[in-house]
Structures are given as C-alpha cells and as structure tokens.
C-alpha atoms as a PDB file:
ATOM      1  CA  UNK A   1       7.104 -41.973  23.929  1.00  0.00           C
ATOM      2  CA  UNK A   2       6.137 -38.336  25.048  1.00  0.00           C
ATOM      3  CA  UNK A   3       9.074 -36.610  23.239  1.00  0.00           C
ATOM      4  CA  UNK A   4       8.157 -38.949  19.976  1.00  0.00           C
ATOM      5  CA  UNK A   5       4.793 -38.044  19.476  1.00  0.00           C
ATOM      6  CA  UNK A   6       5.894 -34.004  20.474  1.00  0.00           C
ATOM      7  CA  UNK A   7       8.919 -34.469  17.838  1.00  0.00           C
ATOM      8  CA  UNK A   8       8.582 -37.234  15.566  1.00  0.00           C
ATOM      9  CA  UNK A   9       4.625 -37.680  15.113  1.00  0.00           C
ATOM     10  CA  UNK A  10       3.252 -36.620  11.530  1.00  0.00           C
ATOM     11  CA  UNK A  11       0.274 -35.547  13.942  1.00  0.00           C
ATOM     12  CA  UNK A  12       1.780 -32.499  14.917  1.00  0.00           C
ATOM     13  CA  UNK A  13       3.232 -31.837  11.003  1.00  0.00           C
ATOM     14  CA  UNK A  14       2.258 -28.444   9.305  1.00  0.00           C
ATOM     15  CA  UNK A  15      -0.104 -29.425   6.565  1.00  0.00           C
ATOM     16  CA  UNK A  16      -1.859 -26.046   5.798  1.00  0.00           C
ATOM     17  CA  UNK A  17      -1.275 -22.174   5.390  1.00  0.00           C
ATOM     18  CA  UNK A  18      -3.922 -20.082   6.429  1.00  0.00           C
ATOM     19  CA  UNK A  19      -3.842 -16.351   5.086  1.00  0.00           C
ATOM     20  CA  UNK A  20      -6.258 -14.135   6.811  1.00  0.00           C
ATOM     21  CA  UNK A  21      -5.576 -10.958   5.127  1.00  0.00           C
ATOM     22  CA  UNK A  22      -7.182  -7.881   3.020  1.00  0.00           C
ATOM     23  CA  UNK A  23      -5.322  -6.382  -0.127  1.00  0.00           C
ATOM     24  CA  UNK A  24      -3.384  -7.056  -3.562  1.00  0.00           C
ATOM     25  CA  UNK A  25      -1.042  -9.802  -1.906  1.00  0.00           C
ATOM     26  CA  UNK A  26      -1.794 -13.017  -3.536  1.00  0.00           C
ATOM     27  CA  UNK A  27      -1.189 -16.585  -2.266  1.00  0.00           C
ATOM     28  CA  UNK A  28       1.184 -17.163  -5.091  1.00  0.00           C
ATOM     29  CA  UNK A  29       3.239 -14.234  -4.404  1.00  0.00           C
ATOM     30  CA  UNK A  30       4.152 -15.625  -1.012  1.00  0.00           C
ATOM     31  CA  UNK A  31       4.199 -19.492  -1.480  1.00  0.00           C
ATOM     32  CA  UNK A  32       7.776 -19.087  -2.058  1.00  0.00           C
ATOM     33  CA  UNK A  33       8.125 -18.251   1.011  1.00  0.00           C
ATOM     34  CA  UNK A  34       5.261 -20.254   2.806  1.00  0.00           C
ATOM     35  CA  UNK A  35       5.387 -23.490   1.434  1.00  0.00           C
ATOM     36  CA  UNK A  36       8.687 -25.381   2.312  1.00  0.00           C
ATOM     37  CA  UNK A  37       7.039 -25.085   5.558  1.00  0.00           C
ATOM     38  CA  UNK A  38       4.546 -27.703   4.840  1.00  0.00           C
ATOM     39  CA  UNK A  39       5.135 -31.107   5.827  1.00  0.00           C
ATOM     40  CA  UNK A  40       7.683 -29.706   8.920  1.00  0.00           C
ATOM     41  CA  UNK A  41       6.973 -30.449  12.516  1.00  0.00           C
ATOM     42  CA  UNK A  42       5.508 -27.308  13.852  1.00  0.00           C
ATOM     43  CA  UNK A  43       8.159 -27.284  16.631  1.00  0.00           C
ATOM     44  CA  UNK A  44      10.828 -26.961  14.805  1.00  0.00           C
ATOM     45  CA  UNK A  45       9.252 -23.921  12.927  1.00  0.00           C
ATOM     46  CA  UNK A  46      10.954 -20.800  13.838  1.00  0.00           C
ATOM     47  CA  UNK A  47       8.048 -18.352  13.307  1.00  0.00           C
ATOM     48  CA  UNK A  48       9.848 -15.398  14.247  1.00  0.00           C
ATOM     49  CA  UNK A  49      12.225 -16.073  11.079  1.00  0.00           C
ATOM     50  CA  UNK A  50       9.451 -16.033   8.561  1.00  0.00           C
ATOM     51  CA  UNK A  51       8.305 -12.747   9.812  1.00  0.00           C
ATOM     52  CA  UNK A  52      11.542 -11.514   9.129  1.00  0.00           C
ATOM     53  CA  UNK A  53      11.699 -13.039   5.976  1.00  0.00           C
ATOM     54  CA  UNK A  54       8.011 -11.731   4.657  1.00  0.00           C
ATOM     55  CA  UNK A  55       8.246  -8.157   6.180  1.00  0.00           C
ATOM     56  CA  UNK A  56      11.663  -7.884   4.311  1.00  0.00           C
ATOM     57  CA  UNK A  57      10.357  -9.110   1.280  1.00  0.00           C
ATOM     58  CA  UNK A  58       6.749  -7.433   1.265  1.00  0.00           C
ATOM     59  CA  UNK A  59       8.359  -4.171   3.190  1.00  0.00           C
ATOM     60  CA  UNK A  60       6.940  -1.893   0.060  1.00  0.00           C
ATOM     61  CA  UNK A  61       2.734  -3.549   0.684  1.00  0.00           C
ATOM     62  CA  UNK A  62       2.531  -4.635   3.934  1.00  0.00           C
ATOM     63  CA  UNK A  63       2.033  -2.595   7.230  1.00  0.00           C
ATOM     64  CA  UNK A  64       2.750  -5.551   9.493  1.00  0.00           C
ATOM     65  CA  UNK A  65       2.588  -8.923   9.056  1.00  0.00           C
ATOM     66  CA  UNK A  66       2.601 -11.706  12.133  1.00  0.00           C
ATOM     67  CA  UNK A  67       2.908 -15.480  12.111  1.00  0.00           C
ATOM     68  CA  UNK A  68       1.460 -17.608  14.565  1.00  0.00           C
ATOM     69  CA  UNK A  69       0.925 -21.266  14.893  1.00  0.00           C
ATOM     70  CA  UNK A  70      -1.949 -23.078  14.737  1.00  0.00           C
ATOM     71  CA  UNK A  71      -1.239 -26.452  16.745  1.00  0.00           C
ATOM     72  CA  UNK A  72      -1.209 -28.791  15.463  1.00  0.00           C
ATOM     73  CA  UNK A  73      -1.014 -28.927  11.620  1.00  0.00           C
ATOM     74  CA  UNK A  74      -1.861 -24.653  10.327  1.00  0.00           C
ATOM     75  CA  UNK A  75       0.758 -21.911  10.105  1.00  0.00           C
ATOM     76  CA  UNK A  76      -1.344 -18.581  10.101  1.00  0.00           C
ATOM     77  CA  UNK A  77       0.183 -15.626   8.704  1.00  0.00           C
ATOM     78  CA  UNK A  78      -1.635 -12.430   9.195  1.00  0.00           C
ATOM     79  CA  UNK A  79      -1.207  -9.518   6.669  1.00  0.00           C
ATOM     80  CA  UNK A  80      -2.136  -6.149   7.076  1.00  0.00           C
ATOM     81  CA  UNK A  81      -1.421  -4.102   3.867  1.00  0.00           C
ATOM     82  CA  UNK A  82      -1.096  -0.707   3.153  1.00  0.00           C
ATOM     83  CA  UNK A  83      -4.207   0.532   1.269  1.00  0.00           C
ATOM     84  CA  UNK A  84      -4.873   2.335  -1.849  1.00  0.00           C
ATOM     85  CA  UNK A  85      -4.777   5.745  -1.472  1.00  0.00           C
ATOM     86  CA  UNK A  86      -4.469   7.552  -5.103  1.00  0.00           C
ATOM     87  CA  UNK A  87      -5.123   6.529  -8.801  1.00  0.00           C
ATOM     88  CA  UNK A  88      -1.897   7.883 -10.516  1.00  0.00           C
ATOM     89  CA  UNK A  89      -1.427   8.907 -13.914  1.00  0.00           C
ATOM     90  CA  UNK A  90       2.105   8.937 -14.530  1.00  0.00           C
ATOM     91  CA  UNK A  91       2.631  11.078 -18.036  1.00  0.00           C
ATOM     92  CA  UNK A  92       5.993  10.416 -19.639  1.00  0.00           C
ATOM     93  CA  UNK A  93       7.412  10.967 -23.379  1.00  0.00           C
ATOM     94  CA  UNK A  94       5.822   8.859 -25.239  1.00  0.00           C
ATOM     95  CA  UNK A  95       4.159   6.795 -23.169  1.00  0.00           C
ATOM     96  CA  UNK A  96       0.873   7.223 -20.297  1.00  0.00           C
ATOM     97  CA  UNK A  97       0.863   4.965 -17.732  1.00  0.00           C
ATOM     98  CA  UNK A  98      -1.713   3.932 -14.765  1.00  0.00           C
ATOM     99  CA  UNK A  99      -0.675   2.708 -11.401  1.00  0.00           C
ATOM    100  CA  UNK A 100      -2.370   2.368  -8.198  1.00  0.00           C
ATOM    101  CA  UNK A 101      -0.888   3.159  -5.051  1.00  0.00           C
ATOM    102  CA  UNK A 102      -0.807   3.037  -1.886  1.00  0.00           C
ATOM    103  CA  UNK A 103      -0.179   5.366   1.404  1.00  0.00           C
ATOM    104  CA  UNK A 104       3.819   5.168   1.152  1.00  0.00           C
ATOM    105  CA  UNK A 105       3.674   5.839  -2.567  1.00  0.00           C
ATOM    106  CA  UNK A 106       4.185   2.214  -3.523  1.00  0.00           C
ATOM    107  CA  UNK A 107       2.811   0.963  -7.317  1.00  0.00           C
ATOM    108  CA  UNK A 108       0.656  -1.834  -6.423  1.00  0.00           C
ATOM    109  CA  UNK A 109      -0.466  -2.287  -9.808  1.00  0.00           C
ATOM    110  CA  UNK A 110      -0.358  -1.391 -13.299  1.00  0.00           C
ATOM    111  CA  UNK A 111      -3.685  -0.302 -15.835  1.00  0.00           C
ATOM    112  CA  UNK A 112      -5.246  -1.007 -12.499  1.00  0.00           C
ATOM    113  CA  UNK A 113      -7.768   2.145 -10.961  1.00  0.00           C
ATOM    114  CA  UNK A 114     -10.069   2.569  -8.177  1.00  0.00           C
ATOM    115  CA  UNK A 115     -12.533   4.907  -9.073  1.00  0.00           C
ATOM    116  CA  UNK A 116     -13.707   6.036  -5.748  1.00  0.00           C
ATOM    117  CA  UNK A 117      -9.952   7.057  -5.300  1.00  0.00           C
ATOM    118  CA  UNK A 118      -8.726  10.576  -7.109  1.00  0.00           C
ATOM    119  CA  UNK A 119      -6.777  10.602  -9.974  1.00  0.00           C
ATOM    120  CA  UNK A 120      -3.545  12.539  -9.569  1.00  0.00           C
ATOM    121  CA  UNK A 121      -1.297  12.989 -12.771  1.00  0.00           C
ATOM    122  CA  UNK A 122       2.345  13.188 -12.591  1.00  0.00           C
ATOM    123  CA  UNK A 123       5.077  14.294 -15.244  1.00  0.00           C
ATOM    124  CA  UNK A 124       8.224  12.304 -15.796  1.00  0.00           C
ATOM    125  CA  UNK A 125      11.258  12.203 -17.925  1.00  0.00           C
ATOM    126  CA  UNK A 126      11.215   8.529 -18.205  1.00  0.00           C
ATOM    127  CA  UNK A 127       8.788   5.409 -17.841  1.00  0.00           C
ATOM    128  CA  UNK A 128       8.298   3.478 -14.346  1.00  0.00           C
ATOM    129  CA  UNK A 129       8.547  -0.563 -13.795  1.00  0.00           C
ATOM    130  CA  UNK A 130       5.689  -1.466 -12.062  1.00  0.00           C
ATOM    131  CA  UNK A 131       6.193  -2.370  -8.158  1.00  0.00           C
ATOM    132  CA  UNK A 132       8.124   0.441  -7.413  1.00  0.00           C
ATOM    133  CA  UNK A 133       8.105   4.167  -5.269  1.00  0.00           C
ATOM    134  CA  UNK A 134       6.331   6.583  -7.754  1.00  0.00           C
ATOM    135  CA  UNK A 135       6.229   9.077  -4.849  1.00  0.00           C
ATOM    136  CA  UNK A 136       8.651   9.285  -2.164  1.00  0.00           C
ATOM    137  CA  UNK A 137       6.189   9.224   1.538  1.00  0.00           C
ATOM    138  CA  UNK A 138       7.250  12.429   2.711  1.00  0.00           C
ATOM    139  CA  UNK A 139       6.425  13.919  -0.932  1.00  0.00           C
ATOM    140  CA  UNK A 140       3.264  12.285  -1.028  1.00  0.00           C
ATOM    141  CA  UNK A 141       1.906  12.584   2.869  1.00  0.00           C
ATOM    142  CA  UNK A 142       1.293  16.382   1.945  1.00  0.00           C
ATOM    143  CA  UNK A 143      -0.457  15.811  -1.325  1.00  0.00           C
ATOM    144  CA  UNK A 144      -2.939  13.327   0.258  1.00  0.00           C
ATOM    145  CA  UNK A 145      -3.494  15.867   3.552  1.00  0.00           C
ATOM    146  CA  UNK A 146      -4.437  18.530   0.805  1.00  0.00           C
ATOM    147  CA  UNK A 147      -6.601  15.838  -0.502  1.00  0.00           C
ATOM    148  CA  UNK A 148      -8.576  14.434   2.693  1.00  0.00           C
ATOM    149  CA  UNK A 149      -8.827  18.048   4.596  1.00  0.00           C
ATOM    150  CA  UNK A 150     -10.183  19.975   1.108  1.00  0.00           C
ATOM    151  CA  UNK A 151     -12.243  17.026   0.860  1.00  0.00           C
ATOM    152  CA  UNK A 152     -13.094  17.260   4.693  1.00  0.00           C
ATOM    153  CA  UNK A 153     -13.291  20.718   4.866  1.00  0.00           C
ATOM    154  CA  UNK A 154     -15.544  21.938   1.680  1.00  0.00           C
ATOM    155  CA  UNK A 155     -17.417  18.559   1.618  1.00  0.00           C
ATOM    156  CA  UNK A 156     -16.468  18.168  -1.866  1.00  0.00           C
ATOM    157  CA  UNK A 157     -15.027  15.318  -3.648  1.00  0.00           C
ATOM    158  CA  UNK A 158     -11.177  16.056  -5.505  1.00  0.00           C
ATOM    159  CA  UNK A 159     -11.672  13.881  -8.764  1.00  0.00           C
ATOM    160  CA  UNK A 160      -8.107  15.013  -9.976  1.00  0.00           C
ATOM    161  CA  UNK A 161      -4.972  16.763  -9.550  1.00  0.00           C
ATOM    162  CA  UNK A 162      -1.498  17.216 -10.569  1.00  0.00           C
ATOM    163  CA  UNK A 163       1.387  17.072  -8.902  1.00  0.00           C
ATOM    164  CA  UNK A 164       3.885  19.540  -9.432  1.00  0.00           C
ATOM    165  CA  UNK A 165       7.577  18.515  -7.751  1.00  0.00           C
ATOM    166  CA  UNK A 166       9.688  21.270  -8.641  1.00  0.00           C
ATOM    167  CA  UNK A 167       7.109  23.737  -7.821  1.00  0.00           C
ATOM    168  CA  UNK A 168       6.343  21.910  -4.420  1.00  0.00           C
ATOM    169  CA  UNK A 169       2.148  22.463  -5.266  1.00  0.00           C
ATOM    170  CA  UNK A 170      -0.728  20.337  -6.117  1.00  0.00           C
ATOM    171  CA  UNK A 171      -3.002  21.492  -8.022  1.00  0.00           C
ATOM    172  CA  UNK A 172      -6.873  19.959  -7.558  1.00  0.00           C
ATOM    173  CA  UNK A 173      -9.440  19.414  -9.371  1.00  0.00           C
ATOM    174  CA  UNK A 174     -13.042  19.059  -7.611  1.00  0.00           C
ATOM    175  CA  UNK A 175     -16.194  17.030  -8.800  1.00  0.00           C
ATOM    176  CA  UNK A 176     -18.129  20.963  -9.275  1.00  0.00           C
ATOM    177  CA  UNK A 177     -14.904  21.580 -11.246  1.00  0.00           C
ATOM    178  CA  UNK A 178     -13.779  24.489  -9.017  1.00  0.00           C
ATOM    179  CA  UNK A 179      -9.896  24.535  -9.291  1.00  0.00           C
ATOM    180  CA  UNK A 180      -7.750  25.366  -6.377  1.00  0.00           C
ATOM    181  CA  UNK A 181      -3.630  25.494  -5.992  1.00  0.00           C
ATOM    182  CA  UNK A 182      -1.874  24.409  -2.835  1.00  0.00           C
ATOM    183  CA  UNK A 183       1.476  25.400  -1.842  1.00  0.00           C
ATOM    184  CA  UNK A 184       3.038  22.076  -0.165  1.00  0.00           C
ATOM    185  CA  UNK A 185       5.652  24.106   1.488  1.00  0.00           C
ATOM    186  CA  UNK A 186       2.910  25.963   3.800  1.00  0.00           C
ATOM    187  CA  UNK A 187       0.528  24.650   6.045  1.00  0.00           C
ATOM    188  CA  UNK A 188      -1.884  22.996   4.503  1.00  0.00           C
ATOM    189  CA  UNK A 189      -4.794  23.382   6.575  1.00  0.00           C
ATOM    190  CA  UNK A 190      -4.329  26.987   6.966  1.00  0.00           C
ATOM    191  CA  UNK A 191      -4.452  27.779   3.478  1.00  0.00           C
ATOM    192  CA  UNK A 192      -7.693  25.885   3.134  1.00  0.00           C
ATOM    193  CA  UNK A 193      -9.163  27.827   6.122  1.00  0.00           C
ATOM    194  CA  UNK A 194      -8.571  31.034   4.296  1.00  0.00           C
ATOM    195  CA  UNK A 195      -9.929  29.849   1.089  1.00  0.00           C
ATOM    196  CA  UNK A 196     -12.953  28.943   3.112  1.00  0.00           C
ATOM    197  CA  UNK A 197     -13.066  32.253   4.567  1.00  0.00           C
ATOM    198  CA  UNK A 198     -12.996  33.884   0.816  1.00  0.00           C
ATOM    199  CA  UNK A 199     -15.733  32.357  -0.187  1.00  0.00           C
END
C-alpha cells in the first residue's frame, strides 16, 4: 500500500510550475520545456535532467538556473539571468538597429532600451538577428570596465559611446558632454587615473 501511494497516487503528481525568477525569460519561452512535466509523479522526475536541458537551452540569458521539487505536486525552477548591462545601437548599411544586452554581450531584445543604461553605438557591415552575441565577452568586459570605473572614478554618468573594434578603443560620451578616448589594449584604470591627474 506504502509503495502505491509513493508511486501510483495522483497525490504525489506534479500539477504546477513555479518560476521564481527576475529578467526577460518568459513562462512561454520555457513551457516547452516545463510542461510535459505536469501530470508526472514527482518521483520519477529526474530534476537534474531538466537543468541540463534549460541551462543548454537558455546558456546565452541565464547565469544559473536550479530545479528543485516541491513535494508533493510543484516543480520550482529557479532562474538567475544575466542582467542588462548596455543599450546598443548597432549602425549598419542601410539599416539602425536597437538591442539590449546583457553582461556576456547577448541581444536580449530588439527596439527594446533601458534608459538608465548607456547607449553604446557599434558599426557593422551587415544586419544582426535578434537573440544573438553582438559583442564577444572578452571584447565587451573592457568596454563596460571603462564604463563603471570612469563612471566610478569622475562621478559622472557615460550617456554614450562608440565602440571601435579595429582600433581596440571606446570612445565615451559623458552627461557634461566632456569626451574622452580609451585605449582597450592598456590598462584601463590607469589611464583614467592620469586623466584624473590632468585635470
């Protein structure tokens, strides 16, 4: 009777998905992979296999992502994304395009801006599909340094910039329009300590 009710019961059958998460993932985005779950006994629910199967699929907007159970009827999946970081301006013959995205240099969405985020304008030879790397991580980690320690380190706000890739500089544009060029090559904060200096 024991192993029935454990195996066999509807009582202990997974009837709802909780998300708890923060971000541009939507339910219906993951259903597909959520919600052949529902309606299975929890024990026979191989959590570890979903994780697997969401990290690979969501590897691009999601910094980890765990799933538990909840006994006895809730899967919980628990998604932490990788934020926003830049408003991008991606300039291309023909054709301007907006994207938002985030820390690995991700396009989480299209005609889509935050505007307490800088706006950073990049040239290209062709147009991007949405939901894919505009900037390569280690390309972008030093633009966004240049970013957060000018902005750390002169207490002003960068409101825009350009990114120049065959140049290897950024060039910034501040809120009291002051314009400064940064080589990525060097060390960042050192440059900005001698500008600082200068002034």
């Amino acid at each position: 009777a024991i192993v029935y009710l454990l195996f066999f019961s509807p009582f202990f059958t997974i009837q709802k998905i909780t998300l708890e998460k923060t971000g541009n993932l939507t339910a219906s985005s993951l259903a597909p992979y959520l919600d052949k779950f529902k309606g299975k006994n929890s024990f026979f629910v191989n959590t570890g296999q979903i994780t697997k199967q969401l990290v690979e699929a969501f590897k691009y907007e999601a910094r980890e992502i765990r799933v538990s159970k909840g006994y006895p009827q809730r899967l919980i999946v628990k998604i932490e994304e990788y934020p926003p970081v830049l408003n991008i301006r991606l300039i291309a013959p023909e054709v301007t395009q907006k994207f938002l995205i985030n820390e690995i240099g991700y396009a989480l969405q299209e005609n889509a801006e935050k505007k307490e985020l800088p706006v950073l304008v990049v040239k290209a030879e062709k147009p991007v599909t949405p939901r894919t790397i505009i900037i390569p991580k280690d390309q972008l980690d030093p633009v966004f340094e240049a970013v957060s320690k000018f902005q750390n380190i002169f207490g002003m706000k960068i409101i825009e910039g350009e990114w120049k890739k065959i140049e290897r500089e950024v060039h910034l544009k501040t809120e009291k329009n002051f314009m400064l060029w940064i080589d990525l090559t060097a060390p960042i904060e050192t440059q900005l300590t001698k500008l600082k200096r200068a002034l």
